[in-house]
Structures are given as structure tokens and as C-alpha cells.
Protein backbone atom coordinates (compact mmCIF):
# COMPACT_ATOMS: atom_id res chain seq x y z
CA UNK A 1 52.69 -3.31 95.00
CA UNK A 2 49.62 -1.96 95.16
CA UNK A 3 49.87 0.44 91.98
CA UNK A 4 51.10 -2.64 89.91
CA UNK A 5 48.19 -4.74 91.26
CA UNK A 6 45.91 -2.17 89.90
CA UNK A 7 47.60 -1.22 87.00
CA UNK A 8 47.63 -4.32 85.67
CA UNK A 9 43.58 -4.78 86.17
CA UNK A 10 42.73 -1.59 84.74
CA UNK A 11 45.27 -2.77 81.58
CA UNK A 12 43.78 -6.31 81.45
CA UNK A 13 39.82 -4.75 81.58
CA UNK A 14 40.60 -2.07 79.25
CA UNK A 15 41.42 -3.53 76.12
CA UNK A 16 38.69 -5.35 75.60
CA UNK A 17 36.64 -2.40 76.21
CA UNK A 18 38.55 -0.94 73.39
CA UNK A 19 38.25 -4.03 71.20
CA UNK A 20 34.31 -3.46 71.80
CA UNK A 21 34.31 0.11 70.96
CA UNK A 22 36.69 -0.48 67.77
CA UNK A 23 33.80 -1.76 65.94
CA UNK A 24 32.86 1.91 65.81
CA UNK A 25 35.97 3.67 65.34
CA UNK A 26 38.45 3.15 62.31
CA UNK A 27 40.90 4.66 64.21
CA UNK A 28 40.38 2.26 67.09
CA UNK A 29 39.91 -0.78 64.37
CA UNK A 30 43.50 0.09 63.30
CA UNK A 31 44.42 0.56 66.97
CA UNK A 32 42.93 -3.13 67.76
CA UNK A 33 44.14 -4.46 64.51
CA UNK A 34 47.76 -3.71 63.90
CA UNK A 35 48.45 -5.12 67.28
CA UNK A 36 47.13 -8.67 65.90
CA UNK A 37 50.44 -8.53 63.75
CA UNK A 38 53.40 -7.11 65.96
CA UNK A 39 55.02 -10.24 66.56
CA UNK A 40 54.84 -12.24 63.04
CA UNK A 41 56.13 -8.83 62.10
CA UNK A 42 58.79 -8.92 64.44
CA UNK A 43 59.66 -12.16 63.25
CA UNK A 44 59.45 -11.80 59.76
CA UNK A 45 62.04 -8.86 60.81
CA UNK A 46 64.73 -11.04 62.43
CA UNK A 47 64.43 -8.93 65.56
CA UNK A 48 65.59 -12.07 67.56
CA UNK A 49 69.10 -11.63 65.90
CA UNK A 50 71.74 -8.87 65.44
CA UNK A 51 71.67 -6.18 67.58
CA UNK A 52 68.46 -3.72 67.81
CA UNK A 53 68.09 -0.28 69.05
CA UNK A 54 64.11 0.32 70.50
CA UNK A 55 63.01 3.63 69.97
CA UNK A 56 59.15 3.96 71.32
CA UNK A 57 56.52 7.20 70.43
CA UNK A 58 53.31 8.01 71.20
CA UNK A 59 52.24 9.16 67.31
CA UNK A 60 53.42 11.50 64.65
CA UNK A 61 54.37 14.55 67.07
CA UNK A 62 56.78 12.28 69.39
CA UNK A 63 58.14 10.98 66.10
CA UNK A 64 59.29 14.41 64.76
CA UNK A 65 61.23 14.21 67.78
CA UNK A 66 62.46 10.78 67.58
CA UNK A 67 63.22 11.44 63.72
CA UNK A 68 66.61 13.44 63.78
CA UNK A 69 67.62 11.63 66.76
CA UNK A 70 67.49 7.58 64.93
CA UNK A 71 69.77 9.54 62.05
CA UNK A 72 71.90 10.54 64.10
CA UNK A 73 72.16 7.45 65.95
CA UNK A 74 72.65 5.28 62.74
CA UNK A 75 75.34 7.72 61.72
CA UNK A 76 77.12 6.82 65.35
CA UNK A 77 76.10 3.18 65.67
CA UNK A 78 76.09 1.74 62.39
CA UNK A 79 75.60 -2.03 63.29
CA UNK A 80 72.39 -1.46 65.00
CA UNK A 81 69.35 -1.90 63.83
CA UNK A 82 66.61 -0.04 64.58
CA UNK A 83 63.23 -0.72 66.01
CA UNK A 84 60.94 1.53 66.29
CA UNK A 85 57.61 1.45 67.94
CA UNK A 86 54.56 3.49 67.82
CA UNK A 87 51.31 3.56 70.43
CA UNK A 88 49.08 5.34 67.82
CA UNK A 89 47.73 4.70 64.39
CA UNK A 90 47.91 8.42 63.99
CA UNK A 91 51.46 8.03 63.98
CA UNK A 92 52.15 4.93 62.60
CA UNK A 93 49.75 4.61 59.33
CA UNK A 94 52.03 7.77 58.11
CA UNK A 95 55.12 6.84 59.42
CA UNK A 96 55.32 2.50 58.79
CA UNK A 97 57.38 2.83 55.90
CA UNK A 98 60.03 5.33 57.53
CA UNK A 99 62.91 4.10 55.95
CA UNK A 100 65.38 5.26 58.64
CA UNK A 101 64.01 2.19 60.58
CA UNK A 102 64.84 -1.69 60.22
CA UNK A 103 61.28 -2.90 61.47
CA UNK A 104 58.31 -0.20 61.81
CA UNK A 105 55.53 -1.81 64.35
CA UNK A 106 52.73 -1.02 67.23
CA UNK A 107 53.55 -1.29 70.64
CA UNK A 108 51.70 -4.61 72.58
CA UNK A 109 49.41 -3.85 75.26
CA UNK A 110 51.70 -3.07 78.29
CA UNK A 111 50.47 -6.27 79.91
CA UNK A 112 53.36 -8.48 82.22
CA UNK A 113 52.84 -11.35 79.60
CA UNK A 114 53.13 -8.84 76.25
CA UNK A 115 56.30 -7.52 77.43
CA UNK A 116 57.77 -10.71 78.72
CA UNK A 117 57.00 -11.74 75.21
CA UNK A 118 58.33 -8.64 72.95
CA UNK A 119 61.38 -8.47 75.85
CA UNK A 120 62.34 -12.18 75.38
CA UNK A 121 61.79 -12.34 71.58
CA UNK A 122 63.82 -9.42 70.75
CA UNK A 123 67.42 -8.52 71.23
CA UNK A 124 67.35 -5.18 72.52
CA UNK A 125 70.45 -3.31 72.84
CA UNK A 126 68.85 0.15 74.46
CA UNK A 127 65.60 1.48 74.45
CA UNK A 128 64.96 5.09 73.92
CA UNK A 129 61.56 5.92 74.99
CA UNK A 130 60.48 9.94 73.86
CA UNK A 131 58.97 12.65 75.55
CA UNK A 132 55.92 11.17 77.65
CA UNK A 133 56.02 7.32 77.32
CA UNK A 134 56.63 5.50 80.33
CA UNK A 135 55.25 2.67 80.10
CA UNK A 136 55.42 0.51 83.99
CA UNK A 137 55.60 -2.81 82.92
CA UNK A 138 58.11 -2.36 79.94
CA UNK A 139 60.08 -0.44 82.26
CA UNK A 140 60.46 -3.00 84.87
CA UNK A 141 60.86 -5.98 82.27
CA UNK A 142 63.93 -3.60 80.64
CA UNK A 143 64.84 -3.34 84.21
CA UNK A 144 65.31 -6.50 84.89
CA UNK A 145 66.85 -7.67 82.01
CA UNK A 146 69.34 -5.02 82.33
CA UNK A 147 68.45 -3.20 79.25
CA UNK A 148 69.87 0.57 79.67
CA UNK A 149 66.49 2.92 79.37
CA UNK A 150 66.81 6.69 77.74
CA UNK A 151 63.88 9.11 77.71
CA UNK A 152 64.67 12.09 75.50
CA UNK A 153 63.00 14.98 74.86
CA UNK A 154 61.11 15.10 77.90
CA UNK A 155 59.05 17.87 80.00
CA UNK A 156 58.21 17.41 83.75
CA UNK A 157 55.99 19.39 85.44
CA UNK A 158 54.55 20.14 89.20
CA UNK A 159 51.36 18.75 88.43
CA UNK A 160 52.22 15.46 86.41
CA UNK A 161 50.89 12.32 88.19
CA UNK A 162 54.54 11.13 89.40
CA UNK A 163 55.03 14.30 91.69
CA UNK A 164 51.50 13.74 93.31
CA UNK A 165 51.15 11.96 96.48
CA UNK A 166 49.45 9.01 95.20
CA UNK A 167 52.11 9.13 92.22
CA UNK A 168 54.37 7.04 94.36
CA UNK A 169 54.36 3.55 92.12
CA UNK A 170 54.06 5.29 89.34
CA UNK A 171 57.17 7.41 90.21
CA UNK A 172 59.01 4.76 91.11
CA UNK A 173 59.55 3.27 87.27
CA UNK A 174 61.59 6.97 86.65
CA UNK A 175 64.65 5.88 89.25
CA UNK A 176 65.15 2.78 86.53
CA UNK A 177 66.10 5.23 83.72
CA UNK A 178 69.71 5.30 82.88
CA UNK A 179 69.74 9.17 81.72
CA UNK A 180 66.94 12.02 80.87
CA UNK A 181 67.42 14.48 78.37
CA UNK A 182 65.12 16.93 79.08
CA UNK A 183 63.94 20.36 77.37
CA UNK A 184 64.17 22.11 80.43
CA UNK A 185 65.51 23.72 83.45
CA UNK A 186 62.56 22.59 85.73
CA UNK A 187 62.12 19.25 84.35
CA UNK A 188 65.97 18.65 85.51
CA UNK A 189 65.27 20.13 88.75
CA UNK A 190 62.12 18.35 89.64
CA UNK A 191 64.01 15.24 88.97
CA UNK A 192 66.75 16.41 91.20
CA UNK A 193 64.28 16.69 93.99
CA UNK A 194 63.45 13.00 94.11
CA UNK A 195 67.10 11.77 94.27
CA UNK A 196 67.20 11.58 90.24
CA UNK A 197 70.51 13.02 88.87
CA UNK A 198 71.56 11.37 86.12
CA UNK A 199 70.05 14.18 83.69
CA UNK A 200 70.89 16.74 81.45
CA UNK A 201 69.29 19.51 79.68
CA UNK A 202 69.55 18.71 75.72
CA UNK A 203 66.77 20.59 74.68
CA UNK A 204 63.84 19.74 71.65
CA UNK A 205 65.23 17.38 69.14
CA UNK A 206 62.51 18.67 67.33
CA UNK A 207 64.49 22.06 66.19
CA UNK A 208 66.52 19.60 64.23
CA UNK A 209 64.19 18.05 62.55
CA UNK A 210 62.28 21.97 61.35
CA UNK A 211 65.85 23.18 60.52
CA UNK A 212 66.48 20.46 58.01
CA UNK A 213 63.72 20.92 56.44
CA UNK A 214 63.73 24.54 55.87
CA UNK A 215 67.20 24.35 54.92
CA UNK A 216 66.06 21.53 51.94
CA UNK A 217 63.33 24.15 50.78
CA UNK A 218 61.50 21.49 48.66
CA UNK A 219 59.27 22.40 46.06
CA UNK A 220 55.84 21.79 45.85
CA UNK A 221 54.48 21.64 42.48
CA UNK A 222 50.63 21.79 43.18
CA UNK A 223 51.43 24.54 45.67
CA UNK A 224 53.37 27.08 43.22
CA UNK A 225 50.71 26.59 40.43
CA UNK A 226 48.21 27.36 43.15
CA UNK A 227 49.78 30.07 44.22
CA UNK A 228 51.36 31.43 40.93
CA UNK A 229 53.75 33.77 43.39
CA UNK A 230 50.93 35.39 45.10
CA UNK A 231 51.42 35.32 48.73
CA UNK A 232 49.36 32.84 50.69
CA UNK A 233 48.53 32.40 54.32
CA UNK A 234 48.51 29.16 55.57
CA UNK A 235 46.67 27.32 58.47
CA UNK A 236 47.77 24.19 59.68
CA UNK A 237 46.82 21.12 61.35
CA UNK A 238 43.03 23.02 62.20
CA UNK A 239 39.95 21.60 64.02
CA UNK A 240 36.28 22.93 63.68
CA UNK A 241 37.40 25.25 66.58
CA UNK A 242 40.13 27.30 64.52
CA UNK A 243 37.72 27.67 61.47
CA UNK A 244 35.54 30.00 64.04
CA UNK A 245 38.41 32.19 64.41
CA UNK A 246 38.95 32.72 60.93
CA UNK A 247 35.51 32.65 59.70
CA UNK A 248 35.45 35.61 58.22
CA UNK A 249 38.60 35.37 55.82
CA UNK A 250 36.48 32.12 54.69
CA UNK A 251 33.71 34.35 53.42
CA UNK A 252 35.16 37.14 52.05
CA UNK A 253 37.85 37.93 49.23
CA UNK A 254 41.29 38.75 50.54
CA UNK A 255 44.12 40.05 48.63
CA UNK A 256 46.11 36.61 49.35
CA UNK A 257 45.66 33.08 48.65
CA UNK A 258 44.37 30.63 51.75
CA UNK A 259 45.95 27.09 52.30
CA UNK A 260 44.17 25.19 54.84
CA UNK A 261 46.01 21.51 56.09
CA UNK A 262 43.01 19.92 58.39
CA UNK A 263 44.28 17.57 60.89
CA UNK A 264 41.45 15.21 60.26
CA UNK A 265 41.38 14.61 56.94
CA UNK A 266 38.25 12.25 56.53
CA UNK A 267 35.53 12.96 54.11
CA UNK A 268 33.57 13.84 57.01
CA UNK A 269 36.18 16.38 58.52
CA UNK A 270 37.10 17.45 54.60
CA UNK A 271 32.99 18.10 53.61
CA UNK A 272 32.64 20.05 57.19
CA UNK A 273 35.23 22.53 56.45
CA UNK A 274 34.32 22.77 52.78
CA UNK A 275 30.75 23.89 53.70
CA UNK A 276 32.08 26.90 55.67
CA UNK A 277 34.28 28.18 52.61
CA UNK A 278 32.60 30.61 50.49
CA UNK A 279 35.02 31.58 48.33
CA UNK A 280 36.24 29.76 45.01
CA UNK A 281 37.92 26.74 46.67
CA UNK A 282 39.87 23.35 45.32
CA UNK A 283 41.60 20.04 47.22
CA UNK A 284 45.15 19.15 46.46
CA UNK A 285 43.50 15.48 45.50
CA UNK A 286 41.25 17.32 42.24
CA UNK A 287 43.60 19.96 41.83
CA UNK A 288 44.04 20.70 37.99
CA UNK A 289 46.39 23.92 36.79
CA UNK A 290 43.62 24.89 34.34
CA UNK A 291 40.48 24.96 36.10
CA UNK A 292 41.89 25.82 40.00
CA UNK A 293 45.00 28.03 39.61
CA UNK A 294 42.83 31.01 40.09
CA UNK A 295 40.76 29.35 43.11
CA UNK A 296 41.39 31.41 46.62
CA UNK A 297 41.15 28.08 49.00
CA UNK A 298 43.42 25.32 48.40
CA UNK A 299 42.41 22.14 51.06
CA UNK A 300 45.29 20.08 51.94
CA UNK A 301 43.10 16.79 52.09
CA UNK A 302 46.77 14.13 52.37
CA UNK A 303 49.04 13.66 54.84
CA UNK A 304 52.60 14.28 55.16
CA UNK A 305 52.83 17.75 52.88
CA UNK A 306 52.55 20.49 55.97
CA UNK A 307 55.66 20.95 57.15
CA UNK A 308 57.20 21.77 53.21
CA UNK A 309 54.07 24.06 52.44
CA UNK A 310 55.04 26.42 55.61
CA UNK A 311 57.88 27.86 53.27
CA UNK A 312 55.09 29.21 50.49
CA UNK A 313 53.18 31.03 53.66
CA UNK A 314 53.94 34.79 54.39
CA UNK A 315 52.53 33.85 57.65
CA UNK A 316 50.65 31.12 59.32
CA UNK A 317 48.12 29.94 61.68
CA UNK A 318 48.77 26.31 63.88
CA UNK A 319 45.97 24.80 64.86
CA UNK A 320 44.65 23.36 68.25
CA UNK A 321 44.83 25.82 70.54
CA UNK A 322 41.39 26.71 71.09
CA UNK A 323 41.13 23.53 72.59
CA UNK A 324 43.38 22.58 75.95
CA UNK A 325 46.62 19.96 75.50
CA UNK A 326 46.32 20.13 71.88
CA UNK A 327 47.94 22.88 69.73
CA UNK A 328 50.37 21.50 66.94
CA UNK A 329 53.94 22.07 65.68
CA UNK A 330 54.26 25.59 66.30
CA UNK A 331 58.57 25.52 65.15
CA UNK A 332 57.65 23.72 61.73
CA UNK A 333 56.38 27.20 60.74
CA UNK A 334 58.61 29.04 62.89
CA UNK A 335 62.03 27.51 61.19
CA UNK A 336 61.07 29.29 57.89
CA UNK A 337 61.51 32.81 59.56
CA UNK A 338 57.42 33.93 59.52
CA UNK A 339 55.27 35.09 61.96
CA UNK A 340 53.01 32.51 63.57
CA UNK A 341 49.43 32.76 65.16
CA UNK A 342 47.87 30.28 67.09
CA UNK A 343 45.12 30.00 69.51
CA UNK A 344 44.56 30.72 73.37
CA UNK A 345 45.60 27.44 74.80
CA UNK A 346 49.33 27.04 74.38
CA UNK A 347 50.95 27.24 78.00
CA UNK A 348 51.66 23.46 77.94
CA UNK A 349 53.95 23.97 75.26
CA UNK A 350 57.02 25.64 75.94
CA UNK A 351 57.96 26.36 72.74
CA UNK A 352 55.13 28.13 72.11
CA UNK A 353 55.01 29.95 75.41
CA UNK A 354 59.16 31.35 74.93
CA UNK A 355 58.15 32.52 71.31
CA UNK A 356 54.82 34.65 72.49
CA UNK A 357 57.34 35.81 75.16
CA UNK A 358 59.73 37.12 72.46
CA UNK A 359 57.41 38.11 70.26
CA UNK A 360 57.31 35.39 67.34
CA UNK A 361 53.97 34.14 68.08
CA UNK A 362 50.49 36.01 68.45
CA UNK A 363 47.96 34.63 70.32
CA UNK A 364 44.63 35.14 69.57
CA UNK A 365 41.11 34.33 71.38
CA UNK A 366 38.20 35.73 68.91
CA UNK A 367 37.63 36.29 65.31
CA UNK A 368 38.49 39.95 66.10
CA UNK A 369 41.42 39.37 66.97
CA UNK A 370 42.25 37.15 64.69
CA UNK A 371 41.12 39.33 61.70
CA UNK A 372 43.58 42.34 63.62
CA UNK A 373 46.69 40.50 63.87
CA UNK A 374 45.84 39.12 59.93
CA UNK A 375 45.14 42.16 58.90
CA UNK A 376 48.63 43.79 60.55
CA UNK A 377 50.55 40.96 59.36
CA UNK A 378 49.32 42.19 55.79
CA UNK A 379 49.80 45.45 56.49
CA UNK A 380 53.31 46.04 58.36
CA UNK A 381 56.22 44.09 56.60
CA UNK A 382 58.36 45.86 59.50
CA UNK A 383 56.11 43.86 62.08
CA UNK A 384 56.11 40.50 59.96
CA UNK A 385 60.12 40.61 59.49
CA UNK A 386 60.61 41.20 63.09
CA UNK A 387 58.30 38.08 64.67
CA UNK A 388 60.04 36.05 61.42
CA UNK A 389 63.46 36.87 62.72
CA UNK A 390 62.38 36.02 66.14
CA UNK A 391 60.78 32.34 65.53
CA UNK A 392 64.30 31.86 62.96
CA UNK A 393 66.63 32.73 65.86
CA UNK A 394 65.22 30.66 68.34
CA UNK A 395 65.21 27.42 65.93
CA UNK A 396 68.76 28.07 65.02
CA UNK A 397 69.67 28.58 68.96
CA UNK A 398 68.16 25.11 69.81
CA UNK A 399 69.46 22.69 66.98
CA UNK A 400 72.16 20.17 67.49
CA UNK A 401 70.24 18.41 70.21
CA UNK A 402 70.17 14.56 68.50
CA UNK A 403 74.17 14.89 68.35
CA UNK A 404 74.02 16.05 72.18
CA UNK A 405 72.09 13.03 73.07
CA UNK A 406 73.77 10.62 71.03
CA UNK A 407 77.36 11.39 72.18
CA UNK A 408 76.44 10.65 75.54
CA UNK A 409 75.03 7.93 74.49
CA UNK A 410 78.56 6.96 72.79
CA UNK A 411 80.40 7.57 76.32
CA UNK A 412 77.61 5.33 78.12
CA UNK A 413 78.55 2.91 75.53
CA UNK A 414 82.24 3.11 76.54
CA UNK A 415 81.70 3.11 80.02
């Protein structure tokens, strides 16, 4: 009682702390914003009628997981419609017109009287909540409305907040959930030491998702008349941070081409990396055949082109981990059989941490090692085959997790 007392007061004085602060964030404007709309939305939607599946994500990485997974589930459930939810403008400004999806919103504040609201306005069927979303008071309104939970694709760990001694409220919402599909051995296991059993390892839904898209291998017309077959390197999803690493390939003339996807992609971020390039460089958004074809930089300054320019790169770099928590997609490059190189921070990520294991992905902590393991992967095609193979295998080992998921969902539905 008491975590739900306090919960609740920490919810209710947040947000308009956050409304306050929005006036200085665009990102938070759009956070405060969109929320305004979410239930003439919903309206406009007819999710009071029919039958609705709810799939909830945190932003664009959760929803690479949740992707393959509402396919599969249309393919199996035909008649329902799908809702899907997002907590971050990150994910949703891409993703609102995914077409997959009957009605594209934000999640309300997790207040009692939001999700009495959303709970009692919509007809929910399921909900399907992904990776780290749990969310206490939608949990207990689903609860008691008898609305069967599912959280896929998630990771538990020793030192998350539910296995902590003063986790115990917060722990509590997990007994409600009708079935986990975890990505791992010890996430099954440290739900098996509080009682939970109704798991079951399914694996990344992810490796779907990468494997589709490598097998599509669309073509990128900017990219090929950027790269007029030369091989390129490219660096994705990159913060201030990763540009230190690779200063010196900025600077100097290398016998490849250099495609560089920024995660931020505002004038601010786009001018901050431009100033550090030295070498004859052009954005996707001004690229023009005649004048740039010979340029050595191409900036990726749009969203939503990453994951289909991996396939030009002979290898590539991810970016975030020189900072804690957030390294990217490491298997979106890895599911086109090249080596990958990312930063030193990627022990949260287990997909990261089996392929350094096997030897698909190099770590690096310094420019110096960052220009050696370049500079190899240039050299040694014997070296660059071998950590290709390796990331290839292990995508093609993990797919066929969404049709896991969803046939158990099928025999939950028959039960």
C-alpha cells in the first residue's frame, strides 16, 4: 500500500514538472503535447468497438522488437485490431504512421484516473507490454478487469529494482502477468525464484525483424551514387562521444568512403559533427550525383534509412557505448554478415556481450584502438569474413521468436 501511495504522488507531482520544463525541450513539448490528443484519437479510432490487441513500447528500440511480433500476430488473429502505444516521442514521431497498426498513439500518464479512463474506453482483448514496461497502475487496472497481460522480449537482472528489498510493491505487479517470454536463461530463473513460473525462454524478437531486412536487401539510391562501389564504413546511431574515437579517420583521407547516421539529428547535433569533419563531406538532404559523388563523408541527417544502409558497409561502428545503458542495435549490422565495432560500455546488452564472446564484435576504448581494429578490418579479409560469419550465424540461430510467442499465445487463446 505504501508503494502505491507513493507512486502515485511522485506520478501526480511529476508531470507538471515536466509540463514546466517542456517549454524548453521540443522533445518534452512533443512528450507534453501528443498526450493532449490520445483519447479524441482513440475515439476517432473506434477503439471502443471490435476487438483490440494493446501492444505498449518504450520508443523506437522496443518497437523493433514489437515490429515482427504485431505481423505475426495479425497473420494468427486476423479480426483484431491493433493498438499500439508508445511512451516516447523518439519512438513514436517515426513510427505514428506504422501501417501494421489500426490506431498509433502515446501512452496517458500512468495515473489511477488515466488508466481507468483508457481501460474503460477501450476494448482490450490482451495487452502485450515489451521488454521493460511495467507500468503499476495499468497493470493492476488490466488486472482487475481481467485483461490477460504478456511481456515479451524481456531481460531480468540481479540488480533491477523488483529483486531489491524495497522492490517489494513494485514486484508485486510481475505475479499479475499471464506469461513472460524472456531472452534469457537467468531472466527465467530469477522469476522462478519468486514463485513466477509461467515463463519461457523465446529469445529477441528483434533477430526477426534484422533478418527480414537483410534478406529484402533494398536499394538505396543516394547511397550507391555515393558510394559508386567503393567500399564504405559505416557508423551508426553516434553521439559526440563516438566521434572522439574515430577522430582521426575524420581528418585524414582513407582509402574508403565514411557514412555517418547521428542519432540526434537536429541542426544543432548535424552542425556539431560537421565541424569535426575535415574531409570533403555532403548530407543525404543536399546530396546531388554531380557535385557530391566524389565527397568522402556522407551525413545521414533523416530518420528511418540505418538499418538498409548497413548492407553497403564492409564493416561498421554502433554507437553509444562510450556512454553507460546506451549502445544501439548492434544485430541490425550484424544480420548482414560484417564485422561490428562498438564502444566500451555494452555488458547490459546481451547481444552484444555473446557476439564479443564469439568474436563478431570488437570493442574498443581509445582512438588507438579504434584506428587498429579499422585499420585490420581493412587489412585482413580473412579476419573480416570470420567476425561476418560469426554476427550472420548467431542472427540466423535466434529468428523465429514472434511465431514462438504467438503460438502460445494461440493455445492461451484456446484454453
Amino acid at each position: 500500500m505504501m508503494f502505491r501511495i507513493t507512486y502515485n504522488l511522485i506520478l501526480n507531482l511529476s508531470y507538471p514538472i515536466l509540463k514546466f520544463l517542456a517549454l524548453f525541450s521540443n522533445k518534452l513539448q512533443l512528450f507534453v503535447s501528443g498526450r493532449k490528443l490520445v483519447f479524441d484519437h482513440l475515439e476517432s479510432k473506434g477503439v471502443d468497438r471490435d476487438s483490440w490487441v494493446w501492444f505498449h513500447v518504450a520508443s523506437l528500440g522496443e518497437f523493433e522488437q514489437a515490429r515482427p511480433l504485431i505481423v505475426e500476430y495479425k497473420k494468427t488473429f486476423p479480426n483484431h485490431k491493433i493498438l499500439l502505444t508508445f511512451f516516447s516521442p523518439s519512438g513514436y514521431e517515426v513510427q505514428k504512421e506504422f501501417d501494421a497498426a489500426d490506431c498509433i498513439c502515446y501512452l496517458p500518464w500512468d495515473t489511477t484516473k488515466n488508466v481507468n479512463r483508457f481501460l474503460d474506453f477501450c476494448k482490450i482483448h490482451r495487452a502485450i507490454f515489451v521488454k521493460y514496461e511495467f507500468w503499476p497502475n495499468y497493470f493492476n487496472g488490466l488486472s482487475k478487469r481481467n485483461i490477460p497481460v504478456y511481456s515479451v522480449s524481456s531481460i531480468f537482472r540481479p540488480n533491477q529494482f523488483f529483486f531489491k528489498s524495497i522492490g517489494k510493491g513494485y514486484r508485486n505487479i510481475l505475479y499479475g502477468v499471464k506469461h513472460f517470454f524472456v531472452q534469457n536463461d537467468e531472466s527465467k530463473k530469477l522469476l522462478n525464484s519468486m514463485g513466477i513460473n509461467q515463463g519461457s525462454i523465446s529469445g529477441d524478437t528483434r533477430m526477426d525483424r534484422v533478418y527480414d531486412l537483410a534478406k529484402k536487401n533494398e536499394k538505396l539510391e543516394i547511397i550507391e551514387k555515393f558510394r559508386e562501389n567503393q567500399e564504405c564504413f559505416v557508423a551508426g546511431s553516434t553521439w559526440p562521444e563516438d566521434y572522439e574515437l574515430m577522430d582521426h579517420f575524420l581528418k585524414n583521407p582513407t582509402p574508403i568512403k565514411i557514412i555517418i547516421a547521428p542519432h540526434e539529428i537536429s541542426k544543432q547535433s548535424i552542425d556539431n559533427l560537421s565541424k569535426r569533419i575535415e574531409l570533403p563531406y555532403t548530407k543525404w538532404s543536399e546530396f546531388d550525383e554531380k557535385n557530391d559523388a566524389d565527397k568522402k563523408v556522407l551525413i545521414i541527417d533523416t530518420i528511418g534509412q540505418l538499418a538498409k544502409i548497413y548492407r553497403y558497409a564492409k564493416f561498421a561502428y554502433v554507437g553509444g557505448g562510450m556512454k553507460k545503458g546506451r549502445l544501439h542495435n548492434t544485430l541490425e549490422p550484424a544480420a548482414y554478415r560484417i564485422p561490428v565495432i562498438t564502444g566500451r560500455y555494452f555488458s547490459k546488452f546481451q547481444e552484444a556481450v555473446l557476439l564479443e564472446k564469439k568474436g563478431g564484435i570488437y570493442s574498443v576504448q581509445s582512438p588507438n584502438e579504434f584506428k587498429k581494429i579499422y585499420l585490420a578490418l581493412m587489412n585482413d579479409t580473412k579476419l573480416a569474413e570470420r567476425m561476418g560469419k560469426v554476427n550472420k550465424d548467431y542472427v540466423l540461430s535466434g529468428k523465429g521468436a514472434s511465431q514462438r510467442i504467438v503460438e502460445i499465445i494461440r493455445r492461451h487463446s484456446i484454453d
